[in-house]
C-alpha atoms as a PDB file:
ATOM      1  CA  UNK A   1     -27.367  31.268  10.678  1.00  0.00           C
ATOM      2  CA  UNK A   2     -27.098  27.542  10.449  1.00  0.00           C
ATOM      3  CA  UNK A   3     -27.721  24.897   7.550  1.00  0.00           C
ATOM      4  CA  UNK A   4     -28.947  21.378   8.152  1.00  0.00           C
ATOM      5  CA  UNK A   5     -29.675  18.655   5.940  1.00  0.00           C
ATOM      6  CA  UNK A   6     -33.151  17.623   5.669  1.00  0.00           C
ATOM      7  CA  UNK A   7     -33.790  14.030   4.079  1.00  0.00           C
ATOM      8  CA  UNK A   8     -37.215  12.073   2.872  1.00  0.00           C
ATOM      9  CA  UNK A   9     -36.724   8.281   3.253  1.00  0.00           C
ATOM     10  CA  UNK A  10     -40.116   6.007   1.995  1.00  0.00           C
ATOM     11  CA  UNK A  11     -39.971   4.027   4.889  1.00  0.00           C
ATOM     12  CA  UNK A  12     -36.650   3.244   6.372  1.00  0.00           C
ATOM     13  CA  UNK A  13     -35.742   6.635   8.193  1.00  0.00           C
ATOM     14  CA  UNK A  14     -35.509   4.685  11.251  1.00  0.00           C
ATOM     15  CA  UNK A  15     -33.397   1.857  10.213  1.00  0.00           C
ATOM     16  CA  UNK A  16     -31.307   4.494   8.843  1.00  0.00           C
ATOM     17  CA  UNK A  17     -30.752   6.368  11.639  1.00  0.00           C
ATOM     18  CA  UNK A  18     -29.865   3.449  13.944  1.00  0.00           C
ATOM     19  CA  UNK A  19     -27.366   2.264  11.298  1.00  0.00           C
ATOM     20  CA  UNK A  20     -25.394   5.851  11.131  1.00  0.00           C
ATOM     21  CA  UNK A  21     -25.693   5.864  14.983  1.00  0.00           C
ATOM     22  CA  UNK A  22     -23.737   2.018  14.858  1.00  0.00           C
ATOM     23  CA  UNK A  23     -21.465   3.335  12.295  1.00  0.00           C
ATOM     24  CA  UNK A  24     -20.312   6.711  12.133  1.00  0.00           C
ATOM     25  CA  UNK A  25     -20.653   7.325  15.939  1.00  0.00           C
ATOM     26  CA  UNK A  26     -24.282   9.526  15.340  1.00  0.00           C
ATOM     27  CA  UNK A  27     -27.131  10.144  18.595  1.00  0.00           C
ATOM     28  CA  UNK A  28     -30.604   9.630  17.516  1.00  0.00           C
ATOM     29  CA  UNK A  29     -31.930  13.004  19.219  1.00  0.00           C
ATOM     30  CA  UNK A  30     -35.869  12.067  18.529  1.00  0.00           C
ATOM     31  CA  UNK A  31     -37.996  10.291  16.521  1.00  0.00           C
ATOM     32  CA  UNK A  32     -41.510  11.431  16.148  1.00  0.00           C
ATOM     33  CA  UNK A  33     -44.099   9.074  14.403  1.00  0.00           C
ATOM     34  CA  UNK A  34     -46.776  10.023  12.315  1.00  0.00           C
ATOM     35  CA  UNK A  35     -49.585   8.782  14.521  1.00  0.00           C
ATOM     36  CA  UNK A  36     -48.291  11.640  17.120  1.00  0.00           C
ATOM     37  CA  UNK A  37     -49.258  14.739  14.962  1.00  0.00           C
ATOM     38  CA  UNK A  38     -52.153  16.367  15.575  1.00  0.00           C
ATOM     39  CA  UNK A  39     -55.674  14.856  14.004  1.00  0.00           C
ATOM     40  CA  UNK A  40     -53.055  11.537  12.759  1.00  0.00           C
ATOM     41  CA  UNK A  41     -56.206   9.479  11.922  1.00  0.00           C
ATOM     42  CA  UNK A  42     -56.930  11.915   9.174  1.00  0.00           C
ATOM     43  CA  UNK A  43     -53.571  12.951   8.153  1.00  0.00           C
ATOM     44  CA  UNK A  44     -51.610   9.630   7.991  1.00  0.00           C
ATOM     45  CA  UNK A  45     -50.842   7.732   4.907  1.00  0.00           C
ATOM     46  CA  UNK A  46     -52.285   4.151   5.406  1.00  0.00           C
ATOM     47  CA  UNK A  47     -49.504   1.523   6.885  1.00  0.00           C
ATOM     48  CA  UNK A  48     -46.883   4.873   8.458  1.00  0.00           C
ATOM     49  CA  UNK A  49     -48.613   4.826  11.747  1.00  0.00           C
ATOM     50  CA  UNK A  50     -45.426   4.109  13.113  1.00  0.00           C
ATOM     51  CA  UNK A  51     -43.156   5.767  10.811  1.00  0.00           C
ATOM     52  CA  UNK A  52     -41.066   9.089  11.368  1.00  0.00           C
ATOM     53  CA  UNK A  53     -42.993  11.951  10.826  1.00  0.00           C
ATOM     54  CA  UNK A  54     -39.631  13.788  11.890  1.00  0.00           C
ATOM     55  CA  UNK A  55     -36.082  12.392  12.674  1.00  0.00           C
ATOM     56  CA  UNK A  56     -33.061  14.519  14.367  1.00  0.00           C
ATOM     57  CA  UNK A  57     -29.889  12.913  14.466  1.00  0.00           C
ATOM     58  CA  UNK A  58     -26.683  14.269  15.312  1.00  0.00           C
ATOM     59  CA  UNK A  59     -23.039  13.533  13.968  1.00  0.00           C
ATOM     60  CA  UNK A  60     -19.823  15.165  14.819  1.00  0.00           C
ATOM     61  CA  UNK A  61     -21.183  18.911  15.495  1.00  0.00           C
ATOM     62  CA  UNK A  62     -23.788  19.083  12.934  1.00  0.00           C
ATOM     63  CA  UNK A  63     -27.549  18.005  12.634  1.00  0.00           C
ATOM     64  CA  UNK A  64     -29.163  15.349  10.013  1.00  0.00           C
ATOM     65  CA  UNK A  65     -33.105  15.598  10.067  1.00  0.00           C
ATOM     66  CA  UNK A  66     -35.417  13.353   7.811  1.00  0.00           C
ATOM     67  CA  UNK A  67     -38.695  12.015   7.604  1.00  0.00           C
ATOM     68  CA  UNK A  68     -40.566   9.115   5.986  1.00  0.00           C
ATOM     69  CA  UNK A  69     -42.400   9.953   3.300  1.00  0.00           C
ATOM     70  CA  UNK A  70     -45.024   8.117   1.157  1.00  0.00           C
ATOM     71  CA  UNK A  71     -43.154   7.838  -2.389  1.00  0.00           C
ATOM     72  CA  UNK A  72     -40.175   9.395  -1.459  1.00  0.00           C
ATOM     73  CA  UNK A  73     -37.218   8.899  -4.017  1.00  0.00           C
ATOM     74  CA  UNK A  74     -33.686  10.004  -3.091  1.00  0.00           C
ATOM     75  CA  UNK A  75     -32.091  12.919  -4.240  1.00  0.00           C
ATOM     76  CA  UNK A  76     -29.650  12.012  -6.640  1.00  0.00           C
ATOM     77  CA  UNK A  77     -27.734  15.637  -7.167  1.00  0.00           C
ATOM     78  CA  UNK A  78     -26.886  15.934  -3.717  1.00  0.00           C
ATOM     79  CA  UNK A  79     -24.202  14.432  -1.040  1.00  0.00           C
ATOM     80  CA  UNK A  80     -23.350  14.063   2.412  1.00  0.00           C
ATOM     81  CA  UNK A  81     -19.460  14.963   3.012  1.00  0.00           C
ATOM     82  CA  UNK A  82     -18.220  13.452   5.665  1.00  0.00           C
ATOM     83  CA  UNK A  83     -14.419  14.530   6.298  1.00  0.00           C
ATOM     84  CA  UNK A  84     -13.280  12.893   9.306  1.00  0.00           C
ATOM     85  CA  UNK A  85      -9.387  13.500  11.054  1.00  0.00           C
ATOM     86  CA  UNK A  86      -8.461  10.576   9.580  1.00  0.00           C
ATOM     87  CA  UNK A  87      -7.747   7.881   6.993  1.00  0.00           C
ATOM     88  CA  UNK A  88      -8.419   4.726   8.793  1.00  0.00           C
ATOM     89  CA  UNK A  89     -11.993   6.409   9.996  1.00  0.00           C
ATOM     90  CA  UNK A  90     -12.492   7.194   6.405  1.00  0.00           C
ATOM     91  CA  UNK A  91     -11.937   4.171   4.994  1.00  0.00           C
ATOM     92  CA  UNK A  92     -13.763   2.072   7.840  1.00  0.00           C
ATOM     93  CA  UNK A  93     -16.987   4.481   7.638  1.00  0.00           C
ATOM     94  CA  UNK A  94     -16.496   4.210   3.652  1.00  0.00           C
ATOM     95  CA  UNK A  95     -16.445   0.453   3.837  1.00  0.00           C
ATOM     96  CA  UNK A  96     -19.817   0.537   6.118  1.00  0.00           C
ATOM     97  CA  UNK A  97     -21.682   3.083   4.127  1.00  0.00           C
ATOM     98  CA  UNK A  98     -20.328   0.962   1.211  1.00  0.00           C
ATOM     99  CA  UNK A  99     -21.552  -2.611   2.162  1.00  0.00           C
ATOM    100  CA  UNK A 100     -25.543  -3.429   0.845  1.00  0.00           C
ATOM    101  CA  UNK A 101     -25.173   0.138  -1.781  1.00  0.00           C
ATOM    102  CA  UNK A 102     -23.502   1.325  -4.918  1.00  0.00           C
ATOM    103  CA  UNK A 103     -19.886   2.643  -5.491  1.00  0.00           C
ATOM    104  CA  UNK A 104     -19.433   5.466  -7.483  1.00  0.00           C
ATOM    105  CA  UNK A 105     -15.922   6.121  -6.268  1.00  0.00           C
ATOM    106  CA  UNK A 106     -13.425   4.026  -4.470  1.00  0.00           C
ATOM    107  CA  UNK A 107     -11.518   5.215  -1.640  1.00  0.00           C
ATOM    108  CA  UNK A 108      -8.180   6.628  -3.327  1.00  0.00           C
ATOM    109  CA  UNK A 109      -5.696   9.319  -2.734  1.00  0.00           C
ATOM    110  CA  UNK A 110      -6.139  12.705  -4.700  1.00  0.00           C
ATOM    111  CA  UNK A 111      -4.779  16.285  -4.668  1.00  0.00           C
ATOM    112  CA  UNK A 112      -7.149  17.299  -2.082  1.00  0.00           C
ATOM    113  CA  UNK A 113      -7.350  14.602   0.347  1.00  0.00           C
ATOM    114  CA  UNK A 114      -5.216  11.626   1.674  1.00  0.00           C
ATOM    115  CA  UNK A 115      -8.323   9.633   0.846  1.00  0.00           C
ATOM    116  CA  UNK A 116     -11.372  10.212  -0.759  1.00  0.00           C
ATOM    117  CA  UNK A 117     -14.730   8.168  -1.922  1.00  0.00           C
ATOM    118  CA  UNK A 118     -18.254   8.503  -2.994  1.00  0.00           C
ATOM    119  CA  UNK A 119     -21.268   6.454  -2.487  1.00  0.00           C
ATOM    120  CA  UNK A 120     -24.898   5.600  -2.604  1.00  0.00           C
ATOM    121  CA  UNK A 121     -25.668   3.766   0.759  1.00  0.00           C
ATOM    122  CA  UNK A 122     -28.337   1.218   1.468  1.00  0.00           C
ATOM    123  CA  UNK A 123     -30.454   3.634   2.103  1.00  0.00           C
ATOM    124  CA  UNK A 124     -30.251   5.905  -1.131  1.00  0.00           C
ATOM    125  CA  UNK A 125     -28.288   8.601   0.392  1.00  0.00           C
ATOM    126  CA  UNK A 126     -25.509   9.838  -1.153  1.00  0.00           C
ATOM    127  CA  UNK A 127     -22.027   9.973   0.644  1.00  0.00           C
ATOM    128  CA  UNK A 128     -18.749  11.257   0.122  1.00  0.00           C
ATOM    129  CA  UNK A 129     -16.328  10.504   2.795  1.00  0.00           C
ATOM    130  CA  UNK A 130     -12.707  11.615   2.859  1.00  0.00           C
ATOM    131  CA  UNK A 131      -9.806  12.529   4.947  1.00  0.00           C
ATOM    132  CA  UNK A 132      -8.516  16.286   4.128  1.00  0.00           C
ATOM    133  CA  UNK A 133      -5.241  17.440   3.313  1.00  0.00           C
ATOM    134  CA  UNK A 134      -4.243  20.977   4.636  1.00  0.00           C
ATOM    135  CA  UNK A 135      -4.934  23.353   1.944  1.00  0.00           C
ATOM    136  CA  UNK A 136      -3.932  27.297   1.743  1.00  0.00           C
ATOM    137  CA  UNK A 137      -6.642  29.893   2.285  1.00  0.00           C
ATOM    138  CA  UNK A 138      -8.283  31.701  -0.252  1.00  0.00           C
ATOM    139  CA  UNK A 139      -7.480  34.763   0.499  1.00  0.00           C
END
């Protein structure tokens, strides 16, 4: 069994996905538009001829999907964790994700990880990105 995030942008899924490919090393997989589903001239919103329908992107070993969506609003009680091998990455994807969106936590040290921060990107999406200390198994 497998879980993959699934995200609904209103209108910038592609920009998105071409700005995590620049900056945290992601492959756009596909893009398919909405004017490439069956029966589009019924079924697409006015002006999203041309937007994603469906997205797959993926980063590291794991899959981000999303779509764009007439009226879409980010979630807001969900995140992306992105734990990378270490604290230079962090901080430079941090920074990236960081520039053009809102900080909700600066990149600092804590119990759990050498460095840890959260974030709304550009985009809406909610990120937090940290480097992970080694901690014992629950056993």
């Amino acid at each position: 069994m497998k879980i993959n995030t699934y995200l609904n942008h209103g209108g910038n899924c592609e920009e998105a996905f071409k700005f995590y490919e620049q900056h945290l090393g992601a492959k756009i997989i596909n893009f398919f538009r909405w004017s490439q589903m069956p029966e589009a001239e019924k079924n697409t919103p006015p002006g999203f001829e041309n937007a994603v329908l469906h997205g797959h992107l993926a980063i590291g070993d794991t899959f981000l999907m999303a779509a764009d969506v007439p009226g879409a609003q980010p979630m807001r009680s969900a995140y992306l964790s992105l734990s990378v091998s270490n604290s230079e990455e962090a901080e430079r994807i941090y920074a990236a994700l960081a520039d053009g969106g809102e900080v909700f936590m600066k990149m600092k040290e804590t119990f759990f990880a050498f460095c840890f921060g959260q974030l709304r990107d550009r985009f809406g999406i909610n990120w937090m990105i940290l480097h992970e200390r080694p901690m014992p198994q629950v056993v």
